[in-house]
Protein backbone atom coordinates (compact mmCIF):
# COMPACT_ATOMS: atom_id res chain seq x y z
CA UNK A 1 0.00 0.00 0.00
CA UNK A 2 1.66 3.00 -1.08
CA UNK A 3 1.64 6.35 1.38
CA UNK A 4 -1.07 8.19 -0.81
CA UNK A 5 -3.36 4.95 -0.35
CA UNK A 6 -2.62 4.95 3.60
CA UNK A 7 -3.86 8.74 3.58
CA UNK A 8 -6.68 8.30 1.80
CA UNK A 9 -7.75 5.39 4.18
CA UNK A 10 -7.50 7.13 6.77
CA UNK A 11 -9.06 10.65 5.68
CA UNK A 12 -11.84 7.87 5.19
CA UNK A 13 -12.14 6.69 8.57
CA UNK A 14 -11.46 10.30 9.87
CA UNK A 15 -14.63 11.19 7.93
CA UNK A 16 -16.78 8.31 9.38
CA UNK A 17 -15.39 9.28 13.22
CA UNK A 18 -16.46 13.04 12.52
CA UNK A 19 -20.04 11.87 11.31
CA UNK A 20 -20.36 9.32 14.16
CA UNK A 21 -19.57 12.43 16.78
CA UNK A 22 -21.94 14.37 15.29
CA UNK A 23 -24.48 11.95 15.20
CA UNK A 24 -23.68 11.73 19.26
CA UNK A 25 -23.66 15.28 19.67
CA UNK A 26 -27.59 15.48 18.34
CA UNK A 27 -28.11 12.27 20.48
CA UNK A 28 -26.70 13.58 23.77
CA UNK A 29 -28.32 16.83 23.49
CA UNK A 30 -31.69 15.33 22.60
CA UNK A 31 -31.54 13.43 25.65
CA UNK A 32 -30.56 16.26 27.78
CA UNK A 33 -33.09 18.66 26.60
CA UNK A 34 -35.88 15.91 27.44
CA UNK A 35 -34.14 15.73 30.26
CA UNK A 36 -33.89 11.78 29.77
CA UNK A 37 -33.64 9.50 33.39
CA UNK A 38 -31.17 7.21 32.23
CA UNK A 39 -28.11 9.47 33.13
CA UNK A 40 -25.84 6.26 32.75
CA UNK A 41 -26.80 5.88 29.20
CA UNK A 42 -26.07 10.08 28.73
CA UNK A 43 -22.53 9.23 30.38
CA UNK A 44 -21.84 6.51 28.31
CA UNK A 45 -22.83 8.04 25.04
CA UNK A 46 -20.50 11.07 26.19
CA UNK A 47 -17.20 8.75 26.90
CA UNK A 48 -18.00 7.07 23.15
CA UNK A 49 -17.83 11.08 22.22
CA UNK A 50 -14.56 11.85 23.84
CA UNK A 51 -13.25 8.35 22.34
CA UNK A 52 -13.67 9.46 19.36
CA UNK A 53 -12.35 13.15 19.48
CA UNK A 54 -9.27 11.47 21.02
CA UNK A 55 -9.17 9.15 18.05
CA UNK A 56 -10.08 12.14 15.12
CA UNK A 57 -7.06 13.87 16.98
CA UNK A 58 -5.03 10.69 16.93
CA UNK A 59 -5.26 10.10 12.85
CA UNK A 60 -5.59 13.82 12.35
CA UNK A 61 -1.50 13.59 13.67
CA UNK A 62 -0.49 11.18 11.79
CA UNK A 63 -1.43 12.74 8.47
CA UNK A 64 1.07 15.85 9.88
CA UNK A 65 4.42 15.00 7.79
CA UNK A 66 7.27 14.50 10.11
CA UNK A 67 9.61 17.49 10.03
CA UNK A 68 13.27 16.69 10.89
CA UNK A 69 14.93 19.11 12.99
């Protein structure tokens, strides 16, 4: 797999993270605004969010070419 193949991969997969946080976003704030009972559930949903924006950040890095000093 050549570089350019690796990068588009993973702009791929960066894509799908970004939707899938959004798509938590509107979930999590739906079910604070009805002011849902299930507050386990809420936490949950928000440590899959912060997964995720640790793993957009992650890939995001990697696609930063290494400068040598």
């Amino acid at each position: 797999m050549t570089q350019a193949d690796e990068q588009k991969k993973i702009q791929e997969w960066l894509e799908g993270l970004r939707v899938e946080h959004s798509d938590l976003d509107v979930v999590i704030n739906h079910l604070l605004e009805a002011r849902h009972h299930d507050t386990m559930r809420i936490q949950r949903l928000k440590r899959r969010k912060l997964k995720i924006k640790d793993m957009i950040h992650r890939l995001e890095s990697e696609l930063i070419p290494d400068l040598d000093a």
